[in-house]
Protein backbone atom coordinates (compact mmCIF):
# COMPACT_ATOMS: atom_id res chain seq x y z
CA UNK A 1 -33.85 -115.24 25.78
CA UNK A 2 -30.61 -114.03 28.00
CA UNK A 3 -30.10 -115.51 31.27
CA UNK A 4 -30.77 -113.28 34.21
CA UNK A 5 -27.20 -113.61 34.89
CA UNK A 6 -25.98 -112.63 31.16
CA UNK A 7 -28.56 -109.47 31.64
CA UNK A 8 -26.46 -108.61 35.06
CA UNK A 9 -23.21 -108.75 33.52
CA UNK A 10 -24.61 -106.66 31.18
CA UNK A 11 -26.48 -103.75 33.28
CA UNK A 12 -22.61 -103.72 35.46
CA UNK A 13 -21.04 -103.67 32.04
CA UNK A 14 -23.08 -100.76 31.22
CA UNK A 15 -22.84 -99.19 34.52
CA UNK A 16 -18.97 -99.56 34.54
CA UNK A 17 -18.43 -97.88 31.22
CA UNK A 18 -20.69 -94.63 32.12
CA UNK A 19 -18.24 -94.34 35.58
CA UNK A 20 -15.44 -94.60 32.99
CA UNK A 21 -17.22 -91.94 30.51
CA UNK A 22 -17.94 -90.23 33.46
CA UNK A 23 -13.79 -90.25 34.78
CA UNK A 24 -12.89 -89.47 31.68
CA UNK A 25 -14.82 -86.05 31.46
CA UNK A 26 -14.20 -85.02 34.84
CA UNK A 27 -10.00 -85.66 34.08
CA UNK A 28 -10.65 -83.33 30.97
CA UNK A 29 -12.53 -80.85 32.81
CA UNK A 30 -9.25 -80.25 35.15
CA UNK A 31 -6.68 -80.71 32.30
CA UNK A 32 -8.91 -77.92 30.56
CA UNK A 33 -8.52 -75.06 33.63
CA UNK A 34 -5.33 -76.34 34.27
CA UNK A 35 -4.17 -75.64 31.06
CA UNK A 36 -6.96 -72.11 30.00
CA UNK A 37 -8.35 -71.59 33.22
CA UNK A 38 -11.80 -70.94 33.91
CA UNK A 39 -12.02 -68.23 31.45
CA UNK A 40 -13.93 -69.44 28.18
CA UNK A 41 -11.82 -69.03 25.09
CA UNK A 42 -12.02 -70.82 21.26
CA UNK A 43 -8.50 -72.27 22.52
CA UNK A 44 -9.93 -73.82 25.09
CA UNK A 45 -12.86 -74.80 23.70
CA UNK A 46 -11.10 -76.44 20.58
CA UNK A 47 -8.40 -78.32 23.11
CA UNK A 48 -11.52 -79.80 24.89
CA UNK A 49 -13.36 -81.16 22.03
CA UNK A 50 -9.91 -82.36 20.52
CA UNK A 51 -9.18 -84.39 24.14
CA UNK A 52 -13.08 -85.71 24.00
CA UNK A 53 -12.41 -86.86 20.86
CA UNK A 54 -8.64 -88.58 20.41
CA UNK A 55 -7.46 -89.97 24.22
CA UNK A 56 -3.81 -89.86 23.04
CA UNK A 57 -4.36 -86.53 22.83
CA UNK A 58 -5.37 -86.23 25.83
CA UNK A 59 -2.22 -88.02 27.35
CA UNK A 60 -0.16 -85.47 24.98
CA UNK A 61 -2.03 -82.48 26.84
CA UNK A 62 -1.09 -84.29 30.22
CA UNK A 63 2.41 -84.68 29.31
CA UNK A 64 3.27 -81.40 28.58
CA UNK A 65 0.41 -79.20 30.47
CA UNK A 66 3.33 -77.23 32.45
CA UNK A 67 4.38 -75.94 28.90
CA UNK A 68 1.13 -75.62 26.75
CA UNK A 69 -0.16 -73.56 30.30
CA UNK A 70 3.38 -71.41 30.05
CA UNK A 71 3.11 -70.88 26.72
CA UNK A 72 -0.66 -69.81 27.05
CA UNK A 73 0.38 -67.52 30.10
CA UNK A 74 2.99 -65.39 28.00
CA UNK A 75 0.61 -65.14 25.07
CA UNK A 76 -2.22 -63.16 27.09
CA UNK A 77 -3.59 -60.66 25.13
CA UNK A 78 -1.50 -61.75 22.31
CA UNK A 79 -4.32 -62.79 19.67
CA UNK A 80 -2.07 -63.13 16.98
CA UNK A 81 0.32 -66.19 19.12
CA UNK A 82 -2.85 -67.21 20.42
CA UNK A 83 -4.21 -68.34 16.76
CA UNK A 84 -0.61 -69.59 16.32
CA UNK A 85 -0.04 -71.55 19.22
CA UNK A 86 -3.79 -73.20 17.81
CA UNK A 87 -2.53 -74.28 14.90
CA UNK A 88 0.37 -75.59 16.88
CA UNK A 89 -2.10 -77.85 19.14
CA UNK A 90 -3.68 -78.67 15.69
CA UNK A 91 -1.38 -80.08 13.76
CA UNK A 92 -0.34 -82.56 16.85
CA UNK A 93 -3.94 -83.52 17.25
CA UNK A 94 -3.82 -84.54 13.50
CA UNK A 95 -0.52 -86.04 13.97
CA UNK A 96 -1.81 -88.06 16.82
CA UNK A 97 -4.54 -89.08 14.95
CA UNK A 98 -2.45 -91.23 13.42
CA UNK A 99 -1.14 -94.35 15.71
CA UNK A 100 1.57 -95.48 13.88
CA UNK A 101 3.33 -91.89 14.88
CA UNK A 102 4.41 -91.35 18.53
CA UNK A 103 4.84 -87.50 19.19
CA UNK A 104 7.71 -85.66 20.77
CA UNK A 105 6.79 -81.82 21.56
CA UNK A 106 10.06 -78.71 20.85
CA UNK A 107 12.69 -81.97 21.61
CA UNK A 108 15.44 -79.11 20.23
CA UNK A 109 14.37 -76.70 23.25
CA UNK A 110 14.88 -79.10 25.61
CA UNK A 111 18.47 -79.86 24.25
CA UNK A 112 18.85 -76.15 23.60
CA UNK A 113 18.80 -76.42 20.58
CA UNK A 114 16.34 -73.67 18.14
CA UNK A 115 14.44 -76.46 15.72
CA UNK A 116 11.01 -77.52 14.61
CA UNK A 117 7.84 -78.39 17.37
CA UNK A 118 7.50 -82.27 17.13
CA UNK A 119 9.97 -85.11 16.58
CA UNK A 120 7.57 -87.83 15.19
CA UNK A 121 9.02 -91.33 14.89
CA UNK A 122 6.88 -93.28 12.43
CA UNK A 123 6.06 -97.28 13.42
CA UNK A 124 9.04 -97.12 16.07
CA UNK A 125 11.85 -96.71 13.22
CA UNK A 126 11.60 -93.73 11.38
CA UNK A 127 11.75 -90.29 12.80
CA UNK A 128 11.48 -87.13 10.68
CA UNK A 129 10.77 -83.34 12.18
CA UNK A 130 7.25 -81.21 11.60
CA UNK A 131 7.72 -77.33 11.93
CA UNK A 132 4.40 -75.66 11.80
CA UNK A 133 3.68 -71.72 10.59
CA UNK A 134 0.66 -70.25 10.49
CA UNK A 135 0.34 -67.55 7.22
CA UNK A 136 -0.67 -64.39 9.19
CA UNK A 137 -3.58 -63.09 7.10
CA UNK A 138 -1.48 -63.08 3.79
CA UNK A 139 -3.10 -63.61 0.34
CA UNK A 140 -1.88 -65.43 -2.84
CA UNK A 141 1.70 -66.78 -3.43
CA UNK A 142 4.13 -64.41 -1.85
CA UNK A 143 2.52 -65.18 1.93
CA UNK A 144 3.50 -68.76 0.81
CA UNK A 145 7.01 -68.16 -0.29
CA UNK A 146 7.19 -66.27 2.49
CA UNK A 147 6.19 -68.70 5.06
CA UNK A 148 8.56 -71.30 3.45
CA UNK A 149 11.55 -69.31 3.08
CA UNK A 150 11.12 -68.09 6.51
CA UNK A 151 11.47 -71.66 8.13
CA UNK A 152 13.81 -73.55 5.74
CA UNK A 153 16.82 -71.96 8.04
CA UNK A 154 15.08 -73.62 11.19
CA UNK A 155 15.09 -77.02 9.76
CA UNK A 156 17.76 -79.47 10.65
CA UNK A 157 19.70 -81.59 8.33
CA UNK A 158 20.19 -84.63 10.20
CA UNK A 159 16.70 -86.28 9.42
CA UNK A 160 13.23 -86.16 6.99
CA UNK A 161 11.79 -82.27 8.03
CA UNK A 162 7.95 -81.14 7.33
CA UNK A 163 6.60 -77.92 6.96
CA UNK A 164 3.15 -77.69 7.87
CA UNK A 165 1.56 -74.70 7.12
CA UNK A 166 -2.14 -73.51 7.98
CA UNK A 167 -4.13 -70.61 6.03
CA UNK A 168 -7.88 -68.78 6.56
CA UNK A 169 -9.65 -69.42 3.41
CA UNK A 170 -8.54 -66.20 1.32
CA UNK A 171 -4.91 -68.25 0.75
CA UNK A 172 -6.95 -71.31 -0.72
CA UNK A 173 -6.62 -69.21 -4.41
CA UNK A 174 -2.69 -70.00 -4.12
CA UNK A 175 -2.78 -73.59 -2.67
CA UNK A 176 -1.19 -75.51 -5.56
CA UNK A 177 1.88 -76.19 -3.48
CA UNK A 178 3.88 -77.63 -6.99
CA UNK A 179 3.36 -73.93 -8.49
CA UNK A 180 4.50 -72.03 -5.36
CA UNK A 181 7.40 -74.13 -4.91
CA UNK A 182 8.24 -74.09 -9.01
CA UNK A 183 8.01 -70.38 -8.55
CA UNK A 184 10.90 -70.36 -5.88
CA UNK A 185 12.80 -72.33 -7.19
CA UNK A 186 12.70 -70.74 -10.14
CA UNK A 187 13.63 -67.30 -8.79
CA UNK A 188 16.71 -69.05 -7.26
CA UNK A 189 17.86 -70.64 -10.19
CA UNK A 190 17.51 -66.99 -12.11
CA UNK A 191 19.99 -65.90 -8.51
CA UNK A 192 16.94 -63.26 -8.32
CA UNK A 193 18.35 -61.99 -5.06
CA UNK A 194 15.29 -59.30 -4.65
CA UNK A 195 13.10 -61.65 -4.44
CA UNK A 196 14.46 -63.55 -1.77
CA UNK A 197 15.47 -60.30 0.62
CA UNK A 198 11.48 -59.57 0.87
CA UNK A 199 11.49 -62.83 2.49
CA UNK A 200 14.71 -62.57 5.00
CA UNK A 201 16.97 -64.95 2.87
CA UNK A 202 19.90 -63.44 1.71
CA UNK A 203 20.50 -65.30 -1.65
CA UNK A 204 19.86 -67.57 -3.82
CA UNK A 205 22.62 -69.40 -2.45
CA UNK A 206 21.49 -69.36 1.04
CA UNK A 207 18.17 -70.77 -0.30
CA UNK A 208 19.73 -73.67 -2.08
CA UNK A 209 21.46 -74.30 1.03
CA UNK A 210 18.72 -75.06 2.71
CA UNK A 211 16.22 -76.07 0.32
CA UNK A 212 17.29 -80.10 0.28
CA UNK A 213 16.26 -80.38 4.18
CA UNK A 214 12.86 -79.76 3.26
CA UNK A 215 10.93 -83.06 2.54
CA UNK A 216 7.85 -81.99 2.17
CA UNK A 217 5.09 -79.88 2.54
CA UNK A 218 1.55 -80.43 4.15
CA UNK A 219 -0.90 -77.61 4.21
CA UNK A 220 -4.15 -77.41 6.00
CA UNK A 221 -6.57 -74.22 3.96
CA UNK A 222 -8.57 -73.32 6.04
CA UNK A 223 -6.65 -74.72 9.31
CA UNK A 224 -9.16 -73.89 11.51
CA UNK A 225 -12.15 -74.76 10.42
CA UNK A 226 -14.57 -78.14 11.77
CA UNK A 227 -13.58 -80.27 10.46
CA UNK A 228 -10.20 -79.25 9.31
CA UNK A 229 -9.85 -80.47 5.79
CA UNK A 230 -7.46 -83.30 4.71
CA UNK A 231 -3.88 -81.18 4.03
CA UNK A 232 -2.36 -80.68 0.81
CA UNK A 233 0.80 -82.44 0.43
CA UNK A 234 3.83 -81.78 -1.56
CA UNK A 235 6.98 -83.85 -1.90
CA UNK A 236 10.22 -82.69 -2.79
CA UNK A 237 12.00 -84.87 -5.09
CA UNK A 238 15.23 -83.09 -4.42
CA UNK A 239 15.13 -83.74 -0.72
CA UNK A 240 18.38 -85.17 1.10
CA UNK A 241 15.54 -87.46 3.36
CA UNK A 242 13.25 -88.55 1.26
CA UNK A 243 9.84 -89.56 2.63
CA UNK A 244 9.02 -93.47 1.80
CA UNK A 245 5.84 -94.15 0.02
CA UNK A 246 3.97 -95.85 3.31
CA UNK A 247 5.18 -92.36 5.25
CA UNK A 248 3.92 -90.16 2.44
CA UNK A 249 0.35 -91.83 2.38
CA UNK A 250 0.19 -91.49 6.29
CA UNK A 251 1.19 -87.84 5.79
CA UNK A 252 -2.04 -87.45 3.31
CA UNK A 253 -4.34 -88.77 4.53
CA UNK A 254 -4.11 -86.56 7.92
């Protein structure tokens, strides 16, 4: 039987951690207005569950709650940047599900500099870049080329870069990443310079250009469902930075 004195270390024990759980939800309750305000949105909503659930998170939010609130502020009424900006907030609650990445958010604005959301350094040695795009309601393979072609140009060439992409469930027909990006490439190497103007990239040329600074791809179909299925990665074996194996695994299993 437990001493009366193990039972009241116990019943403060307890005691202590429901005025923790109890700080805790309050300092997410602020962070949430701060950030939304009081009006109920699925933004807001999402944010809060993702905080409740992942405390570095949380401490991301915190960080950079003068920017996420901007950024929410210039979007009113904007549905469309709304859902974007989501995905945004998505992909970094993913990321930070991960605690062997650290997570720093547009680094290239604040250097002014255009270039992709987060920085991520990987076990405090490797850093590589994650750009994220959201496919805008487009079906089948071309809304994938065109989502990839349409970010290669932002992606610098000075480290590992990811593209993560998010589609609704219609896109999940065209989600063999190998195939989309066998396609491309295959229209580049045939200099099928039609092709590439529907997607804002002036030649095949241009496309090879850019191409090797893509490392790999991670795709999340559909993005914003609960819970978010694992992505879809795909490597690029012709990549100047080339993801290691231990990096790659990390990257799947998000």
């Amino acid at each position: 039987m437990a001493s009366w004195c193990q039972v009241g270390r116990d019943e403060r024990r307890a005691t202590a951690l429901r005025w923790l759980g109890t700080g805790m939800s309050l300092r997410i309750d602020e962070l949430q207005a701060a950030l939304f305000g009081e009006t109920a949105s699925r933004l807001s909503e999402r944010c809060g569950a993702w905080m409740r659930a992942n405390e570095r998170f949380t401490l991301f939010a915190e960080q950079h709650r003068d920017k996420i609130r901007k950024k929410v502020r210039g979007l009113h009424g904007d549905e469309q940047g709304l859902r974007d900006l989501e995905l945004e907030l998505a992909v970094a609650y993913r990321l930070l599900g991960e605690r062997r990445f650290t997570l720093a958010y547009e680094q290239y604005v604040a250097e002014k500099t255009r270039g992709p959301d987060f920085t991520v350094t990987f076990k405090t040695h490797t850093a590589f870049n994650v750009e994220v795009k959201r496919l805008r309601s487009a079906k089948g393979s071309p809304g994938w080329a065109s989502a990839i072609c349409d970010k290669l140009r932002q992606i610098p060439p000075s480290m590992p870069n990811v593209l993560a992409l998010g589609a609704e469930a219609s896109a999940a027909d065209a989600l063999d990443l190998e195939a989309v990006m066998a396609s491309i490439r295959a229209s580049a190497e045939r200099k099928d310079s039609g092709f590439f103007a529907r997607f804002g990239v002036t030649s095949a040329s241009e496309f090879f250009r850019y191409y090797g600074r893509l490392s790999a791809l991670l795709a999340f179909v559909p993005w914003d469902s609960e819970p978010t299925p694992r992505g879809a990665l795909w490597v690029n074996p012709q990549a100047k930075h080339l993801l290691s194996p231990e990096l790659r695994n990390a990257l799947a299993a998000l």
